[in-house]
Protein backbone atom coordinates (compact mmCIF):
# COMPACT_ATOMS: atom_id res chain seq x y z
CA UNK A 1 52.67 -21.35 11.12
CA UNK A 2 53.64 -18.37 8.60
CA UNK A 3 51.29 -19.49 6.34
CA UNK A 4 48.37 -19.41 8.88
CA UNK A 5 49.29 -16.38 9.94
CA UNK A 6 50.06 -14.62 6.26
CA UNK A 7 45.98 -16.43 5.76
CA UNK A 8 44.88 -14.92 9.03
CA UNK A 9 46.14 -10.97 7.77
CA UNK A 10 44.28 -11.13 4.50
CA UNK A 11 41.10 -12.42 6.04
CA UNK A 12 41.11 -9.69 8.24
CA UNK A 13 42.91 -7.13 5.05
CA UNK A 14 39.66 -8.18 3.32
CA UNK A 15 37.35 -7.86 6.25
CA UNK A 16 38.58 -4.09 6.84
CA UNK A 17 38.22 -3.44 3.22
CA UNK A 18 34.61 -4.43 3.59
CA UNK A 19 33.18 -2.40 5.82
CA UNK A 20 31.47 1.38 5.08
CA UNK A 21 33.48 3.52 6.84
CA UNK A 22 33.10 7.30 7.89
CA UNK A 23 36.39 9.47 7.66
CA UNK A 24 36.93 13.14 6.62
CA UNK A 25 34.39 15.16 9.47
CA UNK A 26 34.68 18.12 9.71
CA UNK A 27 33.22 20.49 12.42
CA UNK A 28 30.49 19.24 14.83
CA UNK A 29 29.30 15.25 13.47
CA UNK A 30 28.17 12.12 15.71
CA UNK A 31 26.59 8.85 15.41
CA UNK A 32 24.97 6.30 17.08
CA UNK A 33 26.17 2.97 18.28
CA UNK A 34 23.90 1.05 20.64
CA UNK A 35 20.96 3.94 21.20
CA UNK A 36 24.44 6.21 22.00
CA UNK A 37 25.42 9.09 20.20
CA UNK A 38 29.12 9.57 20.24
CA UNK A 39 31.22 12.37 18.34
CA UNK A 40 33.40 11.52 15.07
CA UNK A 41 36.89 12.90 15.53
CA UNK A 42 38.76 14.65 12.77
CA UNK A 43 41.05 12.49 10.67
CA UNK A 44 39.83 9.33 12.31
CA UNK A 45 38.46 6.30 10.31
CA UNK A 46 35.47 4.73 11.79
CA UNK A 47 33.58 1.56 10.70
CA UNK A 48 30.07 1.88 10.49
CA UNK A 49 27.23 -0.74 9.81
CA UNK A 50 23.91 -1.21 8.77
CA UNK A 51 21.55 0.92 10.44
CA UNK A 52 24.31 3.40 11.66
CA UNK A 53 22.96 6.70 11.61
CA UNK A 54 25.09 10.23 11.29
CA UNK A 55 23.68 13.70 11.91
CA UNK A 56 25.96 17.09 11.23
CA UNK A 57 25.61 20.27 12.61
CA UNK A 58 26.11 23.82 11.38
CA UNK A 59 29.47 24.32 9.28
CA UNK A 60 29.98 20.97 9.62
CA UNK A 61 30.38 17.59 7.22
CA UNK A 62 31.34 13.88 6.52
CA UNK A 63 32.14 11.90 4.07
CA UNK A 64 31.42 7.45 3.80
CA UNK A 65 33.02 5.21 1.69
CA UNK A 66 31.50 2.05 0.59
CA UNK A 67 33.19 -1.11 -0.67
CA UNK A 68 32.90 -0.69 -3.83
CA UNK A 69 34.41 3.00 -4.16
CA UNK A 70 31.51 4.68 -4.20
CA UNK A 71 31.40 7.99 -1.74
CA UNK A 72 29.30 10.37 -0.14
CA UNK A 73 29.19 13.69 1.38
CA UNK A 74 26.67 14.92 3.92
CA UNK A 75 26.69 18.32 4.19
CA UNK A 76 25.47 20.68 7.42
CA UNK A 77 22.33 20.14 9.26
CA UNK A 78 21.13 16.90 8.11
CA UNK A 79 20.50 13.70 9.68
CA UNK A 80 21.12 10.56 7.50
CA UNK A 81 20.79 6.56 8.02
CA UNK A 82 22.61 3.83 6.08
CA UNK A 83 19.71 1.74 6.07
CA UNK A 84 21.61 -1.72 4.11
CA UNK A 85 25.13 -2.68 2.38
CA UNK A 86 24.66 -5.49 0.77
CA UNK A 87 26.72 -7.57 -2.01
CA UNK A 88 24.43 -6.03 -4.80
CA UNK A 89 23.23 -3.25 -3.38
CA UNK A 90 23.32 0.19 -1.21
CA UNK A 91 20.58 1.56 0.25
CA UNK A 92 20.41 4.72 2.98
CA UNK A 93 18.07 7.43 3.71
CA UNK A 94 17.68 11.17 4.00
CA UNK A 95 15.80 12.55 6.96
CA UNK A 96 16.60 16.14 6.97
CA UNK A 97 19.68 18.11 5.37
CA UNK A 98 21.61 16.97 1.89
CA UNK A 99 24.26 14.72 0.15
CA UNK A 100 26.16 14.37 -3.06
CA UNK A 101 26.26 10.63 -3.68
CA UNK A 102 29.33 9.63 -6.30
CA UNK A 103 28.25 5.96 -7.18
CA UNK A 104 30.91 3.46 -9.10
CA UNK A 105 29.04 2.38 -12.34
CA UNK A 106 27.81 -1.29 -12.98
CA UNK A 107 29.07 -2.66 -9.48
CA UNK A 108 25.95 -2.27 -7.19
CA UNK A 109 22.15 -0.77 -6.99
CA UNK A 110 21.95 2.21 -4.76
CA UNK A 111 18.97 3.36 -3.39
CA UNK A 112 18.06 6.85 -1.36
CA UNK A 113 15.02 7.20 0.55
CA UNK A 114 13.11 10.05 1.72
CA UNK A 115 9.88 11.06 3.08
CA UNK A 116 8.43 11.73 -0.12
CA UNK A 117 10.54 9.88 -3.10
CA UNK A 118 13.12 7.11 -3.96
CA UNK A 119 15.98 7.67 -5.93
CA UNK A 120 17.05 4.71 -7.48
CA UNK A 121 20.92 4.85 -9.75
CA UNK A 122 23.61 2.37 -11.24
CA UNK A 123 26.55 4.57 -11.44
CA UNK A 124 26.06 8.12 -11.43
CA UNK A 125 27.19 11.86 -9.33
CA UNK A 126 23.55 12.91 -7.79
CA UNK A 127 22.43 15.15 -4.91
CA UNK A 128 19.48 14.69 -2.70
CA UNK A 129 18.39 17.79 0.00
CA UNK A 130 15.54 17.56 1.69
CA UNK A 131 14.28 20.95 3.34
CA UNK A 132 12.79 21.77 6.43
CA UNK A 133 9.38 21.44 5.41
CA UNK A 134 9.91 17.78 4.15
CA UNK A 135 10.34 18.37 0.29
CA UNK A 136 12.59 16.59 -1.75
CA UNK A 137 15.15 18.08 -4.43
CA UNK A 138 17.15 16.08 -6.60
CA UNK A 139 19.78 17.50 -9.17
CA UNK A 140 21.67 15.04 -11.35
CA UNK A 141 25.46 15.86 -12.22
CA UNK A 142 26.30 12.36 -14.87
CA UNK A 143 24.09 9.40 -15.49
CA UNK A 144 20.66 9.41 -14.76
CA UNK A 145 18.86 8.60 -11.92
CA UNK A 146 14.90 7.10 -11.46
CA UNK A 147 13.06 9.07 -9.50
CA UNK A 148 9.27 7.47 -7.75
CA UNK A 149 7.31 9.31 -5.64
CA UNK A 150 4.77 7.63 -3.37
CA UNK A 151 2.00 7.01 -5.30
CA UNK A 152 5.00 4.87 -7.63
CA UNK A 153 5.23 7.10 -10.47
CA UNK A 154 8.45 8.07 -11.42
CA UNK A 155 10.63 10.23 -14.32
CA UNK A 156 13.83 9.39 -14.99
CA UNK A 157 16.57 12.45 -13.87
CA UNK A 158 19.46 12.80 -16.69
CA UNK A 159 22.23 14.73 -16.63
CA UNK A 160 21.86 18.86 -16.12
CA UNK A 161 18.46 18.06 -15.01
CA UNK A 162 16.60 18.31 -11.58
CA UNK A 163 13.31 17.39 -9.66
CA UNK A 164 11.25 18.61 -6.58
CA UNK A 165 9.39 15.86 -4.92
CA UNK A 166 6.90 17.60 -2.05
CA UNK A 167 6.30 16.21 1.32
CA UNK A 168 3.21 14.76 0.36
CA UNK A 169 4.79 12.89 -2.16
CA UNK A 170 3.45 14.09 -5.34
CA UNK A 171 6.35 14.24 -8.30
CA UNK A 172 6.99 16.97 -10.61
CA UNK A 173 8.35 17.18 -13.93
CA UNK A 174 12.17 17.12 -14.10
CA UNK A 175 13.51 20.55 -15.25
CA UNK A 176 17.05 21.87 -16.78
CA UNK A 177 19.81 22.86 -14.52
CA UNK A 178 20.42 26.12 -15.84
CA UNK A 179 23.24 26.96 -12.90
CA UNK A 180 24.72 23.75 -11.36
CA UNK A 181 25.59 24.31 -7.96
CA UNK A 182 29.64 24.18 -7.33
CA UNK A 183 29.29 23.45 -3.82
CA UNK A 184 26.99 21.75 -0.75
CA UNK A 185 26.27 25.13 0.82
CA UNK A 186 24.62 26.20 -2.60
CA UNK A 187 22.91 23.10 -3.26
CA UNK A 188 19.91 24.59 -1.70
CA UNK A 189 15.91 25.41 -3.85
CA UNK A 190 14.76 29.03 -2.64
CA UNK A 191 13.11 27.58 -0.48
CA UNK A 192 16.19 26.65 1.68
CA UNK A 193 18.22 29.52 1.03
CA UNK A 194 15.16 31.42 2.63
CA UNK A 195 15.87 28.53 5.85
CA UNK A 196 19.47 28.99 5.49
CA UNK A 197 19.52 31.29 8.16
CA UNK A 198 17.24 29.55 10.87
CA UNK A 199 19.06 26.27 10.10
CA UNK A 200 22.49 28.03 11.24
CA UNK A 201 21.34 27.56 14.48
CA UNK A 202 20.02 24.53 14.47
CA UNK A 203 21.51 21.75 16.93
CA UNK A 204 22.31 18.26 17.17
CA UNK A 205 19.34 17.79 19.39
CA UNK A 206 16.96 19.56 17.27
CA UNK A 207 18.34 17.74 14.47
CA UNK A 208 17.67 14.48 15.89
CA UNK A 209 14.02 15.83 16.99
CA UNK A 210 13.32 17.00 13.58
CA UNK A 211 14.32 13.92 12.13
CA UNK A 212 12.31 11.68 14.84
CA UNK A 213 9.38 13.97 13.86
CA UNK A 214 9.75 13.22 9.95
CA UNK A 215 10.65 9.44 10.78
CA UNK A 216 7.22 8.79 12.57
CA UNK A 217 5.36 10.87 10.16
CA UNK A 218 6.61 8.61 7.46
CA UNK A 219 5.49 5.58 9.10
CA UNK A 220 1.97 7.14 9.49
CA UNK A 221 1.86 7.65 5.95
CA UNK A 222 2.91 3.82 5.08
CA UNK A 223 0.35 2.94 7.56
CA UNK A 224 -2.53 4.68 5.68
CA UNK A 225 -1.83 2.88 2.49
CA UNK A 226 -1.74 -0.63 1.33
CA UNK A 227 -1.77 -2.92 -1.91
CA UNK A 228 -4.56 -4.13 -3.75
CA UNK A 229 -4.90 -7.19 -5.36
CA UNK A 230 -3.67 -5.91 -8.39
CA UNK A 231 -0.13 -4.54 -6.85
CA UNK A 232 -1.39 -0.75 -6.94
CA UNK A 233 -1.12 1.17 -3.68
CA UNK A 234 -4.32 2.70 -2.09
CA UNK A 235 -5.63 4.60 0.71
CA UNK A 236 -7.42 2.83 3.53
């Protein structure tokens, strides 16, 4: 009987360990469990699973941890969806806002989508923002990280570098970091500082409808491409 039940708390030790979990909010974040959105208390663990999503308002953040150590932090405004955990891989998505991924080398693939790119890493410190206009920034902190845009070309991100994906999906040259950003709040292109103000006021429900609004606009552009015979995509 001991032994069943010493069996019975590791299985469910190892179960717990499992899981992506959010923990560390801070201000005003939710997310949503069965078409529900429900608000993530300070200092309190929660479980999440695939196809959780999380949105954050103004001054506000939260962090997820992932089985294998690896960790991010969504920063304010921004509306994100872990899309799959799987044994080899991570994959999520950025609708609106920004993160700083910290991914454990060699362990798993990690993947983060937005409207206009994939970032694809194995072990690396990496942010993604995506502005209010749909763009796509990423900066690279250690490692490297592969870049595609929609049309599947790509450039390879290394350390100190970053690159500005637009909304319509076309990829531009990576360029040096010439002042790393020391925090979320200054992770922001020109572009976004110029928003900074306008998204202070943003929401949770205009969060969500800016993010349903990029979400279906991103499945009209899938649906207005296809691919060939010979694997390339094209326009119909």
């Amino acid at each position: 009987m001991k032994m069943f039940f010493g069996i019975f708390i590791v299985v469910v030790l190892i179960s717990y360990l499992d899981c992506a979990y959010i923990y560390n909010a801070k201000g005003k974040v939710y997310y949503k469990i069965d078409d529900k959105w429900i608000v993530v208390e300070k200092d309190k663990r929660i479980d999440i699973k695939d196809g959780t999503e999380i949105t954050t308002e103004r001054a506000s953040s939260v962090e997820i941890y992932f089985n294998d150590w690896s960790k991010i932090k969504i920063g304010p405004i921004s509306y994100y969806k872990l899309i799959e955990e799987k044994d080899e891989e991570i994959s999520s998505s950025l609708i609106i806002g920004k993160i700083r991924n910290w991914v454990k080398k060699g362990i798993k693939s990690y993947t983060v989508k937005t409207l206009g790119a994939v970032c694809g890493v194995r072990g690396t410190d990496f942010f993604v923002g995506v502005d209010n206009e749909g763009s796509t920034r990423v900066e690279v902190y250690d490692g490297s990280v592969d870049v595609k845009d929609n049309k599947n070309k790509s450039f390879i991100v290394r350390r100190g570098e970053f690159i500005n994906v637009g909304r319509d999906g076309i990829i531009h040259t990576p360029q040096k970091n010439t002042q790393p950003p020391q925090s979320l709040e200054s992770h922001l292109s020109n572009k976004m500082l110029m928003q900074k103000e306008i998204y202070t006021e943003i929401s949770k429900e205009q969060v969500i409808k800016k993010a349903q609004a990029e979400m279906q606009m991103a499945e009209y552009q899938n649906r207005k491409t296809a691919i060939d015979a010979f694997g390339y995509r094209v326009r119909m």
